[in-house]
Protein backbone atom coordinates (compact mmCIF):
# COMPACT_ATOMS: atom_id res chain seq x y z
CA UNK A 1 41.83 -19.73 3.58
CA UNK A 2 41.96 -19.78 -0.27
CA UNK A 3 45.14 -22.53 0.09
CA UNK A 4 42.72 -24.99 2.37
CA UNK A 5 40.03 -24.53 -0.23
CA UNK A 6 42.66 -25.61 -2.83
CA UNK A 7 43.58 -28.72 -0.95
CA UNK A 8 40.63 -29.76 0.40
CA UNK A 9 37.97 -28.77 -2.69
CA UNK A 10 40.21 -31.80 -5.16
CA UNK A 11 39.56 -34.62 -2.66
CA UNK A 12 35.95 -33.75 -1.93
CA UNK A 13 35.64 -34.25 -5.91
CA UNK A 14 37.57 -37.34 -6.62
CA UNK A 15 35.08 -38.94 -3.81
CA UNK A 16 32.42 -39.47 -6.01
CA UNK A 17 29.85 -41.79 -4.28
CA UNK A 18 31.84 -42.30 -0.65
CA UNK A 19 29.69 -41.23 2.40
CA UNK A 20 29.49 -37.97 2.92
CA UNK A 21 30.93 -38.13 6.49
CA UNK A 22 33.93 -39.46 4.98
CA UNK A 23 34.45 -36.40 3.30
CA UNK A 24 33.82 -34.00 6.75
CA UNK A 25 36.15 -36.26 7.96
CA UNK A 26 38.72 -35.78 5.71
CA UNK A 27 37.81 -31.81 5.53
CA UNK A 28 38.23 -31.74 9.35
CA UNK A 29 41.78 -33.34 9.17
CA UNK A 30 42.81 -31.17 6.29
CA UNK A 31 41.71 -28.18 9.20
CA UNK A 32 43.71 -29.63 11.70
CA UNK A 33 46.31 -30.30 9.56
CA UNK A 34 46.28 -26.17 8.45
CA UNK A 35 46.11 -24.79 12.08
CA UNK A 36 49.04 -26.50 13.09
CA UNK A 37 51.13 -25.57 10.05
CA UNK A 38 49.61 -21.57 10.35
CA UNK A 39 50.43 -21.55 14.37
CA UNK A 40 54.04 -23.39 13.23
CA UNK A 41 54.60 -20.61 10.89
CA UNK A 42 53.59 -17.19 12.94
């Protein structure tokens, strides 16, 4: 978990004023993105 926090925590701040969905968006992807890589790995 701390490694998603680490990749996802960076682009939440360099979004400065963009809509907040944009940013669940991209956290949601970034999940995604995480449980295919951690089911690729096991």
């Amino acid at each position: 978990m701390d490694e998603l926090v680490a990749v996802v925590a960076p682009q939440v701040e360099t979004d400065g004023d963009d809509a907040p969905r944009s940013i669940l968006e991209r956290i949601r992807y970034y999940l995604l993105e995480a449980g295919e890589k951690g089911l690729l790995n096991q």
